[in-house]
PDB file of N, CA and C in Angstrom:
ATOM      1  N   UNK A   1      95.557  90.444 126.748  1.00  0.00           N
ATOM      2  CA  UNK A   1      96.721  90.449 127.626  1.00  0.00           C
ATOM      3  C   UNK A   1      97.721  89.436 127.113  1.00  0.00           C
ATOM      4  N   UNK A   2      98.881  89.931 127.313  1.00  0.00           N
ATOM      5  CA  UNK A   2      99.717  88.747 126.655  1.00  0.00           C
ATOM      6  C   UNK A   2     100.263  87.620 127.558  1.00  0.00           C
ATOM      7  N   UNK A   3     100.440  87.014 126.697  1.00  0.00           N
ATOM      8  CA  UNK A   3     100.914  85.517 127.243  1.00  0.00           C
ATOM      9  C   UNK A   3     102.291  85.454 127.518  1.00  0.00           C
ATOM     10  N   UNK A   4     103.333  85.658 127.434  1.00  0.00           N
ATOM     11  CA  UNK A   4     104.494  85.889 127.623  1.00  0.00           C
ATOM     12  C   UNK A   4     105.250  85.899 128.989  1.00  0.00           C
ATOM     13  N   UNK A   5     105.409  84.670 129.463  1.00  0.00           N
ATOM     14  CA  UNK A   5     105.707  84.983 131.057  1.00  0.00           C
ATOM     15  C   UNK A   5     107.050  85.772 131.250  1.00  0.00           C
ATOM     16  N   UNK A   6     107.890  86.096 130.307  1.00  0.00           N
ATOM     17  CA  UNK A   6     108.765  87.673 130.685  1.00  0.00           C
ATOM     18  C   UNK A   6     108.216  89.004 130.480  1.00  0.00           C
ATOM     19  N   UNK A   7     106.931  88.776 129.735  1.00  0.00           N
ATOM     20  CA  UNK A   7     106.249  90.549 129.439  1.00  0.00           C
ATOM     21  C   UNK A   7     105.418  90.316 131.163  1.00  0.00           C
ATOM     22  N   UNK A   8     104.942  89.600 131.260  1.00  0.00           N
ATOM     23  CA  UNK A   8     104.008  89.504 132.648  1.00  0.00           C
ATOM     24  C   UNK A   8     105.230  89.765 133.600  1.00  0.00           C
ATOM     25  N   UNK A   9     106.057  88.833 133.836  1.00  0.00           N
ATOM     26  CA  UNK A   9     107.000  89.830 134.738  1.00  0.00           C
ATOM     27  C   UNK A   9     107.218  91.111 135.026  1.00  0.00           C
ATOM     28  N   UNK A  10     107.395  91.360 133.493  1.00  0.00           N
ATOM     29  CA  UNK A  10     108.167  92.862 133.875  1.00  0.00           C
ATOM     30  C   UNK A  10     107.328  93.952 133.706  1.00  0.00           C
ATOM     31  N   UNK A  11     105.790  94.039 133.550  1.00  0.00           N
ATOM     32  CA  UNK A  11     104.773  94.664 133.456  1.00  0.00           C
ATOM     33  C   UNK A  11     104.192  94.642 134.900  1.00  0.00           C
ATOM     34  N   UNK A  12     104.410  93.773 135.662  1.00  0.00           N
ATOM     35  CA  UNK A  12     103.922  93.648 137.151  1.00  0.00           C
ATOM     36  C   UNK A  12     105.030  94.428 138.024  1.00  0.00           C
ATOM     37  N   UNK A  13     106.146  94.657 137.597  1.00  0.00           N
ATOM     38  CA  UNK A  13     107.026  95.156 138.434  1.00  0.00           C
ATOM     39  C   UNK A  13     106.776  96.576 138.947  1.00  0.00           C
ATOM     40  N   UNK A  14     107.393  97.123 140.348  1.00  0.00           N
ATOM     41  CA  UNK A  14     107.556  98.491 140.331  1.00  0.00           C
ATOM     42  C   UNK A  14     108.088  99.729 139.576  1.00  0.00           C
ATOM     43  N   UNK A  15     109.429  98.756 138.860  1.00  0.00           N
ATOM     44  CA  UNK A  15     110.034  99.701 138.244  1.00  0.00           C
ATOM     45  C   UNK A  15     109.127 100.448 136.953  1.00  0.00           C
ATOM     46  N   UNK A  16     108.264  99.321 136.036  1.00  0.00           N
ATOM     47  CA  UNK A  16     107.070  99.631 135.313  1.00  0.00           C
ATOM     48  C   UNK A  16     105.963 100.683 136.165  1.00  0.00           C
ATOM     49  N   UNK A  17     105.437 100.340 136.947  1.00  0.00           N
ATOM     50  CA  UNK A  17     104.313 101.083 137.490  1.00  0.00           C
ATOM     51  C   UNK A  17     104.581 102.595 137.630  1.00  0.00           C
ATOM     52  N   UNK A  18     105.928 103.102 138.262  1.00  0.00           N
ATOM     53  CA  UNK A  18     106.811 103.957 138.315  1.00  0.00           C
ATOM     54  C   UNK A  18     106.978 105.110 137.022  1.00  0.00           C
ATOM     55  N   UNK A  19     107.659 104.168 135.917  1.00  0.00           N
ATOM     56  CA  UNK A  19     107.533 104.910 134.560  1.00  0.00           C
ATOM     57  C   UNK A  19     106.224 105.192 134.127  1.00  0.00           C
ATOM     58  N   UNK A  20     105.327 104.294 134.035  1.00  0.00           N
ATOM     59  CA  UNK A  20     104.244 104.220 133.556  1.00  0.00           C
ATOM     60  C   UNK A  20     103.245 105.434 134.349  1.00  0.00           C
ATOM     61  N   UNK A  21     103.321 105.599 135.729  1.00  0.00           N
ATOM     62  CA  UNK A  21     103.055 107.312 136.360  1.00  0.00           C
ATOM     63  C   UNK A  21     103.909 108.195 135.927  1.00  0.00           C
ATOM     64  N   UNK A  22     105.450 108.403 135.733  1.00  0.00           N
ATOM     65  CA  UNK A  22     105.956 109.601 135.195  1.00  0.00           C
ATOM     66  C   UNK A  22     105.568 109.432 133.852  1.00  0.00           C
ATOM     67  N   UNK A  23     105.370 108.637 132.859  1.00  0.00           N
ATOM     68  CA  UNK A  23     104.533 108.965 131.506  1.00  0.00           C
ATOM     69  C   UNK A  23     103.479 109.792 131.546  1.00  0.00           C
ATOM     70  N   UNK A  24     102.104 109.029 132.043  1.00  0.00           N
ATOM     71  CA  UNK A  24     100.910 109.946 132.096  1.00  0.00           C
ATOM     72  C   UNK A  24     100.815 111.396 132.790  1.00  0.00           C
ATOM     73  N   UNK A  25     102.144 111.515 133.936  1.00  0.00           N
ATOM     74  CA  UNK A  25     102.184 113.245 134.698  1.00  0.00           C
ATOM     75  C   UNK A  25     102.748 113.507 133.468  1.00  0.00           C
ATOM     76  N   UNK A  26     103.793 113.146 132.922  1.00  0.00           N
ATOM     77  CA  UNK A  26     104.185 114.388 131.758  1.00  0.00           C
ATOM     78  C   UNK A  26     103.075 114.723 130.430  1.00  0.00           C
ATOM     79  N   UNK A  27     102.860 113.937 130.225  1.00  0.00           N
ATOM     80  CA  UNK A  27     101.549 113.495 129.216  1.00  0.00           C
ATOM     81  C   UNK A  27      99.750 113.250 129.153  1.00  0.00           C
ATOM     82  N   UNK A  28      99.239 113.983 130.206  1.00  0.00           N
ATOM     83  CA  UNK A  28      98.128 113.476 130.725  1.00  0.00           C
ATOM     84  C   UNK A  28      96.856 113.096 129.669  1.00  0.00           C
ATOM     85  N   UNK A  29      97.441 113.948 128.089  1.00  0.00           N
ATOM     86  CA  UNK A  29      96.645 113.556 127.475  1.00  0.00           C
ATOM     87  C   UNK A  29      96.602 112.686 126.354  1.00  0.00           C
ATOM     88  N   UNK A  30      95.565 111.832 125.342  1.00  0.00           N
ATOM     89  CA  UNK A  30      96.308 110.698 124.715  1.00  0.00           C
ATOM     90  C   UNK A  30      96.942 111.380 123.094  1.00  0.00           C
ATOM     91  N   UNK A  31      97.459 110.839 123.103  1.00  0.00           N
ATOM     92  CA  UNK A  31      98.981 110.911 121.701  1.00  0.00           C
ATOM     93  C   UNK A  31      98.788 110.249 120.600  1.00  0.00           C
ATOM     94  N   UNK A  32      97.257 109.322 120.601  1.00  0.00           N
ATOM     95  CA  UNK A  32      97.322 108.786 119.416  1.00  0.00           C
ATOM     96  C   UNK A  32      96.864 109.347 118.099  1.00  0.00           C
ATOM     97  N   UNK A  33      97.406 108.937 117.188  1.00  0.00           N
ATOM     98  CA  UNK A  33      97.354 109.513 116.142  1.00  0.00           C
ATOM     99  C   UNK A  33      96.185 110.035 115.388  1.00  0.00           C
ATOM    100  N   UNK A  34      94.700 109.503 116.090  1.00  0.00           N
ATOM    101  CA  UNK A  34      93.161 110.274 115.726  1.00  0.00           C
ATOM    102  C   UNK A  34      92.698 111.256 116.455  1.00  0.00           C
ATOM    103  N   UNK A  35      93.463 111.296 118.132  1.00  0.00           N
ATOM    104  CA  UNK A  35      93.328 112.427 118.275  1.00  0.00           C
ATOM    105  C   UNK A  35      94.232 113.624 117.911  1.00  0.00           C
ATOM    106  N   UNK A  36      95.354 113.078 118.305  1.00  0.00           N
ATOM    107  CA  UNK A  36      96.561 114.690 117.816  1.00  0.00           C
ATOM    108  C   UNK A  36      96.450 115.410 116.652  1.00  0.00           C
ATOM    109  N   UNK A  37      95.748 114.842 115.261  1.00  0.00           N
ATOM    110  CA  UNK A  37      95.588 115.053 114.166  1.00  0.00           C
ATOM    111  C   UNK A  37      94.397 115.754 113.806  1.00  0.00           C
ATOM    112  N   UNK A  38      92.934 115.372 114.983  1.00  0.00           N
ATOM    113  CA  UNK A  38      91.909 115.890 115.215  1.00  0.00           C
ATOM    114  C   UNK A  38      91.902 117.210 116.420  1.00  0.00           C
ATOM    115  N   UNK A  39      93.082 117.513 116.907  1.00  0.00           N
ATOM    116  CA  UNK A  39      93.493 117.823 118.070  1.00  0.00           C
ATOM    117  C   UNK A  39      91.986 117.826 118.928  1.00  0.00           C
ATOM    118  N   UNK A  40      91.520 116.356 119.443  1.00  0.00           N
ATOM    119  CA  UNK A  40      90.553 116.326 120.220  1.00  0.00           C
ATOM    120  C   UNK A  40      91.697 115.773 121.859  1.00  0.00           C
ATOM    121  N   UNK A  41      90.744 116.374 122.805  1.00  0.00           N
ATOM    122  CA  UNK A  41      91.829 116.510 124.220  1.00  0.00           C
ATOM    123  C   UNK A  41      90.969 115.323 124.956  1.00  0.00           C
ATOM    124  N   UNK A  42      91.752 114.462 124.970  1.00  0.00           N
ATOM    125  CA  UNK A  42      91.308 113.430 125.762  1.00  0.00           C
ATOM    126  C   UNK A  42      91.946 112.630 126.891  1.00  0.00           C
ATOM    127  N   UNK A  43      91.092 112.769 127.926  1.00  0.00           N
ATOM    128  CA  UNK A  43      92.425 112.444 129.254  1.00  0.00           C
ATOM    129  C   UNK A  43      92.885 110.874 128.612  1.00  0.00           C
ATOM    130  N   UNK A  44      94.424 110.289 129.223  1.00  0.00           N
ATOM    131  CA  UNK A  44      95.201 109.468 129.271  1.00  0.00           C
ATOM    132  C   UNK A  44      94.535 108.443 130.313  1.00  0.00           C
ATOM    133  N   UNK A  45      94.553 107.526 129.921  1.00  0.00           N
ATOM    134  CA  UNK A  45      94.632 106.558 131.149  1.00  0.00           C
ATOM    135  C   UNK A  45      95.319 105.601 130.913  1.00  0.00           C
ATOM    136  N   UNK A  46      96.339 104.976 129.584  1.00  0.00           N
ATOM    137  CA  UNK A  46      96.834 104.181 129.520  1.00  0.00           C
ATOM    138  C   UNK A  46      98.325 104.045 129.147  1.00  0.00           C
ATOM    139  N   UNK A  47      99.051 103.376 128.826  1.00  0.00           N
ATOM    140  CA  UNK A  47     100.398 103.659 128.477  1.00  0.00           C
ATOM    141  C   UNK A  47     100.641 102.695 127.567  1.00  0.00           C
ATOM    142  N   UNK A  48     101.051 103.004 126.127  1.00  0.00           N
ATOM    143  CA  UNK A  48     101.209 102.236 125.057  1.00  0.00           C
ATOM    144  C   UNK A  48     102.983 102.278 124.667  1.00  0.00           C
ATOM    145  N   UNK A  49     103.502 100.556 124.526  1.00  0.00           N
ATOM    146  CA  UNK A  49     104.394 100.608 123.664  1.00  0.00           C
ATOM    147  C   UNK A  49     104.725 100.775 122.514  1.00  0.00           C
ATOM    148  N   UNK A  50     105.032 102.049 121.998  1.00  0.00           N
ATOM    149  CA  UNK A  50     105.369 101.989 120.596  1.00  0.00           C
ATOM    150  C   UNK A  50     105.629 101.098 119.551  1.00  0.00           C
ATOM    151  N   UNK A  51     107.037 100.667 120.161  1.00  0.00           N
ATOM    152  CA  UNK A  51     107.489  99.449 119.503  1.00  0.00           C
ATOM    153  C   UNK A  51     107.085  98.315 120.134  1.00  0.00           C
ATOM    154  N   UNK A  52     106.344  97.622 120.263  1.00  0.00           N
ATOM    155  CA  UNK A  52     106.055  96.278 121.136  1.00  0.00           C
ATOM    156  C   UNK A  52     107.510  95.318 121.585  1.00  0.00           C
ATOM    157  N   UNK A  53     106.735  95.476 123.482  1.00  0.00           N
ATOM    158  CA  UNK A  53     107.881  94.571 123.992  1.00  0.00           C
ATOM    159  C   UNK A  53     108.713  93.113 123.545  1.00  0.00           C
ATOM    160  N   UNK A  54     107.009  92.540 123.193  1.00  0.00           N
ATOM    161  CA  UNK A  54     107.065  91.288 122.634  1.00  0.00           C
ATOM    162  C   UNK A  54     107.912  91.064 121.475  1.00  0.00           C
ATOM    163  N   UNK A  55     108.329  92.233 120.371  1.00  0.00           N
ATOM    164  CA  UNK A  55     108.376  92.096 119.287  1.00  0.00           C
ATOM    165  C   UNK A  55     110.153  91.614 118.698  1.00  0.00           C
ATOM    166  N   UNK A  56     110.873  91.153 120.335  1.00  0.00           N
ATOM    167  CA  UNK A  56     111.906  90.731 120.068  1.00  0.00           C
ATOM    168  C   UNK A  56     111.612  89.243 121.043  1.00  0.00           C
ATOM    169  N   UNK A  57     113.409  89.167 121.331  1.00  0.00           N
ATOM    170  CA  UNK A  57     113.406  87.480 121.191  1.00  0.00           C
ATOM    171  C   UNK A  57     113.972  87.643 123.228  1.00  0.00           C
ATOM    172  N   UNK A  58     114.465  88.125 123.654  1.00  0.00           N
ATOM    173  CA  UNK A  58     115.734  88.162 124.972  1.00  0.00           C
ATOM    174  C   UNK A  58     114.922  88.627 125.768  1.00  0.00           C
ATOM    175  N   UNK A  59     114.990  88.709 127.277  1.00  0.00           N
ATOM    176  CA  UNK A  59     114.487  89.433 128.146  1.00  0.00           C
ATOM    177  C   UNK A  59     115.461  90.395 128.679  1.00  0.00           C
ATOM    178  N   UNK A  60     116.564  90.889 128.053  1.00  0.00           N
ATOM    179  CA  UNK A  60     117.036  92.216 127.421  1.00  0.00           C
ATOM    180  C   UNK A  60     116.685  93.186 127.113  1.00  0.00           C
ATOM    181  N   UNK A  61     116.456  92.729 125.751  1.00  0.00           N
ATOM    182  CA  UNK A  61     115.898  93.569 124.322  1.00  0.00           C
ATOM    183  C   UNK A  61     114.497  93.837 125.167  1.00  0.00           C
ATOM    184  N   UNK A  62     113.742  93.137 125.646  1.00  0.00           N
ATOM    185  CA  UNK A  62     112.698  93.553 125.984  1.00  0.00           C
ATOM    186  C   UNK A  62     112.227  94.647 127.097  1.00  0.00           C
ATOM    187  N   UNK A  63     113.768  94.195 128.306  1.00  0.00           N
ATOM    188  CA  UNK A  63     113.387  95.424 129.192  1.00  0.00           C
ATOM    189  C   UNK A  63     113.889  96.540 128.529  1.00  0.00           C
ATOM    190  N   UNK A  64     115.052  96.440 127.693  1.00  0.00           N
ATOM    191  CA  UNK A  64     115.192  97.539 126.748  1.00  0.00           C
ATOM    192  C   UNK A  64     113.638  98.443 126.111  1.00  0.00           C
ATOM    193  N   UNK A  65     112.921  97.784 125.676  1.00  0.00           N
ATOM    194  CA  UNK A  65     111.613  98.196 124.808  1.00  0.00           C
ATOM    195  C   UNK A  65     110.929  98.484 126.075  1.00  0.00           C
ATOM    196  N   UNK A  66     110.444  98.251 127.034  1.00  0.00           N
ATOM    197  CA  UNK A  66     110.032  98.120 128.549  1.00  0.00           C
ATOM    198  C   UNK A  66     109.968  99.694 129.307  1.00  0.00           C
ATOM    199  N   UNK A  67     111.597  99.438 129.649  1.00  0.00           N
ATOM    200  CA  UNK A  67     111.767 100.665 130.133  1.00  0.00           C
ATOM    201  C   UNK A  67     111.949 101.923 129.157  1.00  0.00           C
ATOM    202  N   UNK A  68     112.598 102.101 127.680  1.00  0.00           N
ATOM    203  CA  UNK A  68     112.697 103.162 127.233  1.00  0.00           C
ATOM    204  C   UNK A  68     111.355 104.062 127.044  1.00  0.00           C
ATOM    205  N   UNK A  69     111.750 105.483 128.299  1.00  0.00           N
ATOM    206  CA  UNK A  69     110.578 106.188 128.285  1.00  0.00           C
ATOM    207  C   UNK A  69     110.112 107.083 126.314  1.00  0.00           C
ATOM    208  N   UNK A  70     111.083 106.960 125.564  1.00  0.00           N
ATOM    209  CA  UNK A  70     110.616 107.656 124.176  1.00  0.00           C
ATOM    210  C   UNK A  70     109.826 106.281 123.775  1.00  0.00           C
ATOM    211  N   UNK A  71     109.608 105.263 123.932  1.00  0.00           N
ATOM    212  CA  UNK A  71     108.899 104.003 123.476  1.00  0.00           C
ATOM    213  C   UNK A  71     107.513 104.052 124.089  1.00  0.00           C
ATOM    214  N   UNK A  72     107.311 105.042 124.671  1.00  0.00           N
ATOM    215  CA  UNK A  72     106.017 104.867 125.328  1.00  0.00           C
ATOM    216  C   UNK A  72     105.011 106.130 125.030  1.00  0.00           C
ATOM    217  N   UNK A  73     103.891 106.093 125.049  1.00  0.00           N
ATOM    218  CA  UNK A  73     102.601 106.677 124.342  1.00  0.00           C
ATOM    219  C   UNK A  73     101.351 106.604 125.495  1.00  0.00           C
ATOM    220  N   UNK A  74     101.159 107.910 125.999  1.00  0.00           N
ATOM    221  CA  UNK A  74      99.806 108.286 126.665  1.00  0.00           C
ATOM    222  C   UNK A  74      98.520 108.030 126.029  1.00  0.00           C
ATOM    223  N   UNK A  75      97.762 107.343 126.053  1.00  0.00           N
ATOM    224  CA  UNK A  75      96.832 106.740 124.901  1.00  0.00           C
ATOM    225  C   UNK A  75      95.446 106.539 126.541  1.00  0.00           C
ATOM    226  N   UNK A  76      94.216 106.837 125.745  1.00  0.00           N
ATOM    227  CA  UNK A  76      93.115 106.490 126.102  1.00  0.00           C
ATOM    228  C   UNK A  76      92.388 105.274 126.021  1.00  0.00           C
ATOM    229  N   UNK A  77      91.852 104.552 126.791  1.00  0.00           N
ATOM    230  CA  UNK A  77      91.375 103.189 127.052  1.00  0.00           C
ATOM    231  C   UNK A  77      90.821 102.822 125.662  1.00  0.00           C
ATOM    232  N   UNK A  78      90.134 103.875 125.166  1.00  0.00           N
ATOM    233  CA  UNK A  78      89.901 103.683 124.148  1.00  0.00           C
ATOM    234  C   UNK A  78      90.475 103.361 122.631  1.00  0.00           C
ATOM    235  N   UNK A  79      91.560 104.213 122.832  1.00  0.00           N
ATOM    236  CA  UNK A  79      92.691 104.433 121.357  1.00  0.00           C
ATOM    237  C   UNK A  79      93.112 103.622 121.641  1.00  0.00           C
ATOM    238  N   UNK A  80      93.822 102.963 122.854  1.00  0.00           N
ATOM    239  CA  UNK A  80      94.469 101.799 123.393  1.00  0.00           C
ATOM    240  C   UNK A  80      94.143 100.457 122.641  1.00  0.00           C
ATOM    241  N   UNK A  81      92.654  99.638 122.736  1.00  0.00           N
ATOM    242  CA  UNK A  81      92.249  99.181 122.119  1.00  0.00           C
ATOM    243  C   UNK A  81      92.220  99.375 120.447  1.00  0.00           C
ATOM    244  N   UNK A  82      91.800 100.274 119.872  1.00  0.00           N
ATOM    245  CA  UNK A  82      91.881 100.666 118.492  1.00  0.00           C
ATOM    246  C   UNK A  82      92.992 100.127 118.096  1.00  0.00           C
ATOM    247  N   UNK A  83      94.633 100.687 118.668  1.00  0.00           N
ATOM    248  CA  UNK A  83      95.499 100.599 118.236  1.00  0.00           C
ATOM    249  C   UNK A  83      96.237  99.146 118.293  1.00  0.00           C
ATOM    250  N   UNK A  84      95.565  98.358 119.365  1.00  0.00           N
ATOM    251  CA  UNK A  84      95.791  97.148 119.563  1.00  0.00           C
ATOM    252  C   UNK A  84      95.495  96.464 118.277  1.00  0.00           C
ATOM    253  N   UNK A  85      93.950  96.653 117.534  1.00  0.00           N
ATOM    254  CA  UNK A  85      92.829  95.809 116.789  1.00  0.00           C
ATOM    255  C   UNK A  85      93.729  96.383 115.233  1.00  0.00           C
ATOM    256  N   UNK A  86      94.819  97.189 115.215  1.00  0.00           N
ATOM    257  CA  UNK A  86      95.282  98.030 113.781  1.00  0.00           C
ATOM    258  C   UNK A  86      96.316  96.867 113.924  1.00  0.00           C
ATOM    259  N   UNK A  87      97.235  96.743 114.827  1.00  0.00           N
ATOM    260  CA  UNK A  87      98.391  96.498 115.055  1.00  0.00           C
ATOM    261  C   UNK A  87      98.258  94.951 114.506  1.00  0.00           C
ATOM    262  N   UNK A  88      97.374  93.871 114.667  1.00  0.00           N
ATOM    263  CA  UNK A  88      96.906  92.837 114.470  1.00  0.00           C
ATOM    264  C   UNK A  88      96.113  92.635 113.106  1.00  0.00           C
ATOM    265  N   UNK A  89      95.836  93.759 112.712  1.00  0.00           N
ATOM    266  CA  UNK A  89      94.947  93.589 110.683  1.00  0.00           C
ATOM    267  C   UNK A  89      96.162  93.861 110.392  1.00  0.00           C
ATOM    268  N   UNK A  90      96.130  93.035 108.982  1.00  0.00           N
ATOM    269  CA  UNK A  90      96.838  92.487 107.970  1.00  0.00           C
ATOM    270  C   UNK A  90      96.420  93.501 106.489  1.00  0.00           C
ATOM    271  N   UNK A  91      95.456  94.330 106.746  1.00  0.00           N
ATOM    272  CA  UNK A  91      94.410  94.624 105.136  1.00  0.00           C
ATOM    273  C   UNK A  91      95.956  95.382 104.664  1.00  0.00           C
ATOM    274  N   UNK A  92      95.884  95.855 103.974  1.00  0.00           N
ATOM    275  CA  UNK A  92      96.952  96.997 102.964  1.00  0.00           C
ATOM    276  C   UNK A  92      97.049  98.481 103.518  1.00  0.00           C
ATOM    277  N   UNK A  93      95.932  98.159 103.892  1.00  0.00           N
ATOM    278  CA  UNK A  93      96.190 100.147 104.128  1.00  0.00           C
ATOM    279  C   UNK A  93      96.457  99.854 105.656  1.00  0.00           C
ATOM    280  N   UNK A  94      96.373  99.002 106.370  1.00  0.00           N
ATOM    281  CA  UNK A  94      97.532  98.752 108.244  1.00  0.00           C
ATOM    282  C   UNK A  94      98.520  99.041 107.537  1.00  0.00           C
ATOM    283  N   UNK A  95      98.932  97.825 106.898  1.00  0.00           N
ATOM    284  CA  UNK A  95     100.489  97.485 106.787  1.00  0.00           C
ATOM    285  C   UNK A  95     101.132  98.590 106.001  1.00  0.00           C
ATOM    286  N   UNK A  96     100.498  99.815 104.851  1.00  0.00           N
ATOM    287  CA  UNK A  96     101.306 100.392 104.834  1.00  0.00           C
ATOM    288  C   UNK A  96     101.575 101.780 105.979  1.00  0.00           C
ATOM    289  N   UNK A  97     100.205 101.928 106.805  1.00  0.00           N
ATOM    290  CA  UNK A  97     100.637 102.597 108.140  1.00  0.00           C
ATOM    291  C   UNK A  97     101.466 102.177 108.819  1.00  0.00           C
ATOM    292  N   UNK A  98     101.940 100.867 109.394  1.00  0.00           N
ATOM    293  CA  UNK A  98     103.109 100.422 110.192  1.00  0.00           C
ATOM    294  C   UNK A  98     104.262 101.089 109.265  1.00  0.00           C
ATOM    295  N   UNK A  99     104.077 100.527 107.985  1.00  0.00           N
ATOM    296  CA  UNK A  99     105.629 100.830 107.636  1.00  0.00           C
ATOM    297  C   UNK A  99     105.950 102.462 107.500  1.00  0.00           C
ATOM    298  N   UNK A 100     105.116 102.683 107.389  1.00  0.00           N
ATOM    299  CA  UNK A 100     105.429 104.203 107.502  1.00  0.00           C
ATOM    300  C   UNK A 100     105.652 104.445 108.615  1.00  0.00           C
ATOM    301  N   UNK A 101     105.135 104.361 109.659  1.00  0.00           N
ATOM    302  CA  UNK A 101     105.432 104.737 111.245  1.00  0.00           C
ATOM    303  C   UNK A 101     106.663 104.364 111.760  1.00  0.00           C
ATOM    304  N   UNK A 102     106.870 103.093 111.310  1.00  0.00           N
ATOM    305  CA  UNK A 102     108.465 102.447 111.133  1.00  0.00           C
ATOM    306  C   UNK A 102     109.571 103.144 110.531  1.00  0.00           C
ATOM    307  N   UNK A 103     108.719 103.444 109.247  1.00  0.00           N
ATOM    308  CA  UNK A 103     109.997 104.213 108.509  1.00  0.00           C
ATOM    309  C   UNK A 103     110.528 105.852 109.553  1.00  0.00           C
ATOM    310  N   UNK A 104     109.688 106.160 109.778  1.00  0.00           N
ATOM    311  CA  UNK A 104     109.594 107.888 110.542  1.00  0.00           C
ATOM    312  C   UNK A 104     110.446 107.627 111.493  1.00  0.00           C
ATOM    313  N   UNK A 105     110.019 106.747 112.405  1.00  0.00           N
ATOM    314  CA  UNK A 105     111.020 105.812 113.676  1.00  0.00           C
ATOM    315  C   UNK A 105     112.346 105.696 113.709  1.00  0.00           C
ATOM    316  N   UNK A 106     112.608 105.599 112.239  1.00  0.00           N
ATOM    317  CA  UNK A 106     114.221 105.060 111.979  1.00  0.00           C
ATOM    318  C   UNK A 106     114.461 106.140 111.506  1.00  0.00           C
ATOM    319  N   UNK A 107     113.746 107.463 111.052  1.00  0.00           N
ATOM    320  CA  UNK A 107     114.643 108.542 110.361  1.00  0.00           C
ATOM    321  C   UNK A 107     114.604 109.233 111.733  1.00  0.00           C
ATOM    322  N   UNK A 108     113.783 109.486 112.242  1.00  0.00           N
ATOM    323  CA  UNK A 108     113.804 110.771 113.875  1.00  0.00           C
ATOM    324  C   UNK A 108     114.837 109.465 114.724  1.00  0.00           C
ATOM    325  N   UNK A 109     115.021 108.391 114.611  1.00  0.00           N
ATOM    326  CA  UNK A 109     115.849 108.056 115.506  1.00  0.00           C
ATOM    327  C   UNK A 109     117.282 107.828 115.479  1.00  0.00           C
ATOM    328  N   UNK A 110     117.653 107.729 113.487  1.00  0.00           N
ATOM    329  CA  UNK A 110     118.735 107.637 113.554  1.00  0.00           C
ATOM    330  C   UNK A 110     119.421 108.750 112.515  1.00  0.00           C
ATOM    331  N   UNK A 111     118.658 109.544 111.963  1.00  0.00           N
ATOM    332  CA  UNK A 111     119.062 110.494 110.421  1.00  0.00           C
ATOM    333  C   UNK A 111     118.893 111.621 111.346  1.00  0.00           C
TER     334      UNK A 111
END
């Protein structure tokens, strides 16, 4: 859980709890990338930021990352974790998955 007393704010709020139910009704199942690829159907129970809230500096930018519903990912308790434990290794073959996922990010979001 993070430490961040503006991510704890704004993760406790209604307006979060709110999105975070219209995510999983539209999405009930998880989106991460071992299952969609395996197309194995696995109920949702969690809601993942794409881009991490934390990963700027303002409590702006962050409800920006917060609330934008395309920033968010139906993910299983399980993948949830996984994707947490990827996001945090350093080996070569993470980092060139981030950047690729990054790179895709910036072409579907701005090309």
């Amino acid at each position: 859980m993070s430490k961040d007393a503006n991510y704890i704010k704004l993760i406790n709020t209604t307006r979060w709890r709110q999105l975070r139910l219209k995510k999983l009704q539209a999405q009930p199942l998880c989106e991460c990338d071992e299952c969609t690829a395996n197309e194995k159907i696995t109920p949702a129970t969690e809601v993942h930021h794409i881009v991490p809230v934390e990963s700027v500096n303002n409590i702006e930018q962050m409800e920006t990352l917060m609330f934008a519903f395309k920033n968010l990912m139906s993910v299983s308790h399980e993948c949830h974790v996984k994707i947490h434990q990827e996001m945090f290794s350093h080996s070569k073959v993470n980092v060139k998955k981030a950047n690729e996922k990054r790179t895709k990010r910036f072409i579907d979001k701005y090309l």
